[in-house]
Protein backbone atom coordinates (compact mmCIF):
# COMPACT_ATOMS: atom_id res chain seq x y z
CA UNK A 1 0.00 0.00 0.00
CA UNK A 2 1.68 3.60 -0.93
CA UNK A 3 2.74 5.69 2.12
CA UNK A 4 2.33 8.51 0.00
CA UNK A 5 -0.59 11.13 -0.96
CA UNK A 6 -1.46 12.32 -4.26
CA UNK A 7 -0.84 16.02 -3.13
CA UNK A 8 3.06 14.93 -2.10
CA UNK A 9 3.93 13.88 -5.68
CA UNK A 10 3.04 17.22 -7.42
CA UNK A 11 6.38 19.47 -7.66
CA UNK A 12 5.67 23.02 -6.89
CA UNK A 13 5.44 25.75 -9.12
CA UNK A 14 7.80 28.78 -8.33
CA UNK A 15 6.39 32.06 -9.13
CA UNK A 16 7.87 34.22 -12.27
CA UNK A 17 10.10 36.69 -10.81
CA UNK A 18 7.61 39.54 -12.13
CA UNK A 19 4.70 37.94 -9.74
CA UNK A 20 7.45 37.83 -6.81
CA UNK A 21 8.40 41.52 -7.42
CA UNK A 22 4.83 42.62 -7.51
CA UNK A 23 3.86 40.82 -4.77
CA UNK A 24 6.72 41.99 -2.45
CA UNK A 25 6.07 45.28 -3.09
CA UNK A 26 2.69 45.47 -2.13
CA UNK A 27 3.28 43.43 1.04
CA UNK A 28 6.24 46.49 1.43
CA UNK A 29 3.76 49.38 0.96
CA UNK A 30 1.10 47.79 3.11
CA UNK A 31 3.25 47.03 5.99
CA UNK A 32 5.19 50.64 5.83
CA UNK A 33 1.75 52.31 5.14
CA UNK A 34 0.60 50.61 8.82
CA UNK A 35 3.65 51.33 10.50
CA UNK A 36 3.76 55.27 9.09
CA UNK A 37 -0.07 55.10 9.66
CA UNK A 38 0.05 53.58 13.93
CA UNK A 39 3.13 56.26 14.08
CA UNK A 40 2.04 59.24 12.75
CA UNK A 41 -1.53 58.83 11.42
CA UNK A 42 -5.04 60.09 12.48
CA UNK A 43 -8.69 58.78 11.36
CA UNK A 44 -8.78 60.39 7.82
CA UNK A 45 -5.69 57.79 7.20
CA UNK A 46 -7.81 54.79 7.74
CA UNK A 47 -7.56 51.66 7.03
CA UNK A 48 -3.47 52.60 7.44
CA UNK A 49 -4.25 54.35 10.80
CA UNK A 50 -6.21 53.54 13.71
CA UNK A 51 -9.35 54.84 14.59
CA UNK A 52 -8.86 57.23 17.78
CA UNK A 53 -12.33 56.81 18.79
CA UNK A 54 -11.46 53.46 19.68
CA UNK A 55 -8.07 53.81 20.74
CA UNK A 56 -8.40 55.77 23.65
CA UNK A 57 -10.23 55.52 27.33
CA UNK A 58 -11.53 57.40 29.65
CA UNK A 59 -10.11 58.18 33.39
CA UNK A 60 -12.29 56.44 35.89
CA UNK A 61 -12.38 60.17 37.76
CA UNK A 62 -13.14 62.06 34.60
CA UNK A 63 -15.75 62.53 33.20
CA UNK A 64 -17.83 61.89 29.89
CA UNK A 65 -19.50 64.59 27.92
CA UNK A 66 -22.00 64.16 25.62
CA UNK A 67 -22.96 66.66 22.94
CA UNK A 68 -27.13 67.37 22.79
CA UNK A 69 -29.35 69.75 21.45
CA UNK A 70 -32.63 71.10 22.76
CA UNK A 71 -35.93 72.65 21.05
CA UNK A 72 -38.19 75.38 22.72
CA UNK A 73 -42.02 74.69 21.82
CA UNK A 74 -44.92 75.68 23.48
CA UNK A 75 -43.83 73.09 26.30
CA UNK A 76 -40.70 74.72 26.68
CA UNK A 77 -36.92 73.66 26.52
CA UNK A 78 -37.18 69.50 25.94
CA UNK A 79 -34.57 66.76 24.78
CA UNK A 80 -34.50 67.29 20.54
CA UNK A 81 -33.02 64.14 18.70
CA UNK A 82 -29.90 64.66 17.29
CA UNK A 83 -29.98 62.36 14.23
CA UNK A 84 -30.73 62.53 10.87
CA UNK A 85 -34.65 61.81 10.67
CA UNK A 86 -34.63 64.86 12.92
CA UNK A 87 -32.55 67.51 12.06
CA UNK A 88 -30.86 66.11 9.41
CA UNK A 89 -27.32 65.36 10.73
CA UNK A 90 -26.16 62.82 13.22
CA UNK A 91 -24.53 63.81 16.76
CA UNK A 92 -20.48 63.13 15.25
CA UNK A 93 -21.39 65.64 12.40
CA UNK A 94 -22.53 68.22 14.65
CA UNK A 95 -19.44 67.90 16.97
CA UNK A 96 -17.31 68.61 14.02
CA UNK A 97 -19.23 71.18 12.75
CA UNK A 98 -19.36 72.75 16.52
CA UNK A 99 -16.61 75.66 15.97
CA UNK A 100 -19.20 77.09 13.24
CA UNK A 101 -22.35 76.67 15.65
CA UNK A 102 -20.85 78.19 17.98
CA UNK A 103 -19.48 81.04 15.96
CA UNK A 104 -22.41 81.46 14.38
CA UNK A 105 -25.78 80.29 16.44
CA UNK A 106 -28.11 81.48 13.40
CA UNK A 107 -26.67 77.91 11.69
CA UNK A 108 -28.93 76.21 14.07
CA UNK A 109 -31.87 78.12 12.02
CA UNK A 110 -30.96 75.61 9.46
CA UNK A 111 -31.59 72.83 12.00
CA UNK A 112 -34.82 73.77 13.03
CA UNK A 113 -35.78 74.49 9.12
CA UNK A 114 -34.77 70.90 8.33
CA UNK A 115 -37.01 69.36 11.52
CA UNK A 116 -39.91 71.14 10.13
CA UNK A 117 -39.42 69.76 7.20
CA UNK A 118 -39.05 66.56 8.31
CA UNK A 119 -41.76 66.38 10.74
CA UNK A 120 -44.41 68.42 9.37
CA UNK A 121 -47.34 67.77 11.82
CA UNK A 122 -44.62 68.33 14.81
CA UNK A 123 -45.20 71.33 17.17
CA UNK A 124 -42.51 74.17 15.49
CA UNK A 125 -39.60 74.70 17.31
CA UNK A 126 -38.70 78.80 18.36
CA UNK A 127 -35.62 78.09 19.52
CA UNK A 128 -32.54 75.56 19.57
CA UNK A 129 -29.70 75.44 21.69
CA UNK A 130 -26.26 73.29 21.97
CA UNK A 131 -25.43 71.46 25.56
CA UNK A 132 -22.47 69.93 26.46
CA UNK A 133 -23.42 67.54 29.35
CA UNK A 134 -20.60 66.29 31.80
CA UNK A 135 -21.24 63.22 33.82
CA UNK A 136 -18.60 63.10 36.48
CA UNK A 137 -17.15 59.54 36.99
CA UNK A 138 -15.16 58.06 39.99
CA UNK A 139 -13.83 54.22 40.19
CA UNK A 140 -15.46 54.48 36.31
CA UNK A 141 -19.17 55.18 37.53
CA UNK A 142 -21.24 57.79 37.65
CA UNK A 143 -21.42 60.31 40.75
CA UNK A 144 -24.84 61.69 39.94
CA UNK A 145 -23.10 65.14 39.57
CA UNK A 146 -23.87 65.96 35.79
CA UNK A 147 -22.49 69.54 34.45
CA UNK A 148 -24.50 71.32 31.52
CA UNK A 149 -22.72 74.22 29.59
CA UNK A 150 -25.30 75.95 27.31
CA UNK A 151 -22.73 76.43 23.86
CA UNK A 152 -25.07 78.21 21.28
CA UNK A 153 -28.54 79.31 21.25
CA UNK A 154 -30.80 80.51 18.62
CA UNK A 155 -34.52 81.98 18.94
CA UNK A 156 -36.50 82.18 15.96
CA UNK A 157 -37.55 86.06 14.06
């Protein structure tokens, strides 16, 4: 009976040194782009880079702030949805776009404009503002002291 498989009687086949080259260079690039990227690189460099959002923690006695937005209607100041079926943009857009918010509060016009839109049978909204809420943490929970810093603030003509 053979000792032998079929699989250990084929000889190998070597590569053409053009495939080799090729090969080795992209292996090159990718590895140097990952290094260069993990070194020196922020999120617009992914996939060479890694995300920051992820690569960082928080200090069990910090805190955590959260970015929120709130609409004045008949019922006064209440929680407004920061997403796109509301206003339009999700909370990460309006973080980056925060400088210009608060810079300019009559951007947040635009915000309410959209939700109208959007929600048509919805009470109107005469004003919008920008909160940055701090929970406090210690040992990595919660305190119950939560800090609220009013950022922009528009009121409808």
């Amino acid at each position: 009976m053979p000792t032998s498989t079929p699989a250990a009687d084929v000889e190998p086949v070597a590569l053409p040194p053009a495939s080799r080259s090729w090969r080795v260079a992209v292996t090159v690039l990718l590895v140097v782009g990952a290094v260069s990227g993990t070194l020196w690189g922020y999120d617009d460099w992914w996939p060479l880079a890694p995300m920051k959002m992820y690569a960082t923690s928080t200090d069990p006695d910090g805190v955590v702030t959260v970015l929120t937005l709130e609409a004045r209607t008949t019922d006064g100041w209440t929680p407004a949805p920061l997403t796109p079926g509301s206003v339009g943009i999700n909370r990460a857009e309006a973080e980056g776009q925060l400088p210009r918010l608060v810079a300019d509060p009559e951007l947040l016009g635009d915000l309410a404009a959209t939700h109208a839109r959007l929600a048509p049978g919805g009470a109107p909204w005469t004003g919008l503002r920008v909160v940055r809420v701090a929970t406090v943490l210690h040992d990595g929970g919660p305190t119950g002291e939560v800090r609220r810093e009013t950022l922009a603030t528009w009121t409808a003509p």
